[in-house]
Protein backbone atom coordinates (compact mmCIF):
# COMPACT_ATOMS: atom_id res chain seq x y z
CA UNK A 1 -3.23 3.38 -13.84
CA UNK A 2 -2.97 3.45 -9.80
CA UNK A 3 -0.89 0.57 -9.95
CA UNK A 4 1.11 1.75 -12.37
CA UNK A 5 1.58 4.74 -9.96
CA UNK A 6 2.51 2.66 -7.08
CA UNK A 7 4.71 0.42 -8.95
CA UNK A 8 7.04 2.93 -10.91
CA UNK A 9 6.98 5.73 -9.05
CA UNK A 10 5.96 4.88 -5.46
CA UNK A 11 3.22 7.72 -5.16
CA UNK A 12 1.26 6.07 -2.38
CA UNK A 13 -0.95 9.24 -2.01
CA UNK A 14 -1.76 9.57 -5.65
CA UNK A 15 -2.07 5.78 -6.12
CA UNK A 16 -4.59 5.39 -2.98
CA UNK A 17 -6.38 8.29 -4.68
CA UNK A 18 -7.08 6.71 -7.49
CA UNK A 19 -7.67 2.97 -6.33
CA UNK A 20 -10.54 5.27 -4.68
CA UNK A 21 -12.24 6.50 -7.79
CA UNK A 22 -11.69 2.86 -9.58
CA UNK A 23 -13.10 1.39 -6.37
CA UNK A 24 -16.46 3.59 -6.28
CA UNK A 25 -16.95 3.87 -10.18
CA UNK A 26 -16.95 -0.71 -10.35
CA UNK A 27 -17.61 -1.19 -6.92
CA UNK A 28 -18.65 -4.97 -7.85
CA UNK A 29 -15.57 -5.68 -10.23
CA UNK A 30 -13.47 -8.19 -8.75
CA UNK A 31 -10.57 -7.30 -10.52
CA UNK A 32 -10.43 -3.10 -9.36
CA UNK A 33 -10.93 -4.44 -5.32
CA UNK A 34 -8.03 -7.33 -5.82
CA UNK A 35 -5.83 -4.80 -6.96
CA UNK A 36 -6.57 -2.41 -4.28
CA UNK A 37 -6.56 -4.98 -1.79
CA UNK A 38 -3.41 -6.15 -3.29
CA UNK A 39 -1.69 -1.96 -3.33
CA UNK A 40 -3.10 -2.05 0.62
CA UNK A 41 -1.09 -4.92 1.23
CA UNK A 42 1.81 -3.56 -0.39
CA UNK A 43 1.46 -0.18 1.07
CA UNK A 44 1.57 -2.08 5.11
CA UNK A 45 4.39 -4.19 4.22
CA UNK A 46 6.35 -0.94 3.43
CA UNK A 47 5.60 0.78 6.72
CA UNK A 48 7.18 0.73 9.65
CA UNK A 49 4.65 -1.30 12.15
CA UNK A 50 2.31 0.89 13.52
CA UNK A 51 -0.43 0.14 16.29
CA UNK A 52 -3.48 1.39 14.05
CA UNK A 53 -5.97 -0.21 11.61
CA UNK A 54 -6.02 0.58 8.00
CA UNK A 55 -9.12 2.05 6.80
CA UNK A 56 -11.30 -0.08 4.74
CA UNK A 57 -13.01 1.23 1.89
CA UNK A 58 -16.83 0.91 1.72
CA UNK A 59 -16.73 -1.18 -1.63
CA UNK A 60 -14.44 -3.84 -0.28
CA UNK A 61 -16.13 -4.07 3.17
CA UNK A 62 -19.50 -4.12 0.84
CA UNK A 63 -18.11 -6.89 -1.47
CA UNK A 64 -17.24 -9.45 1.61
């Protein structure tokens, strides 16, 4: 459903929000983290550059 979010309508609030809850309820599934990973991704390459780091969520940094 988050990607669907991202995808059609561009929500990048409501999208991160619920890569979150995906990302914590399978923290192990492969699948939920490559997508997230994948809307991250996404997410940077629409920004403007910026001199920060993205935060990491837990699960992925977990999962490396």
């Amino acid at each position: 459903y988050a990607r669907l979010i991202w995808e059609f309508r561009r929500d990048e609030e409501r999208a991160a929000s619920y890569f979150e809850q995906a990302a914590q309820a399978s923290p192990d599934d492969c699948s939920v983290l490559g997508a997230y990973a994948a809307f991250m991704w996404d997410v940077d390459e629409d920004e403007e550059p910026k001199n920060h780091a993205m935060p990491v969520h837990s699960a992925i940094v977990s999962a490396a």
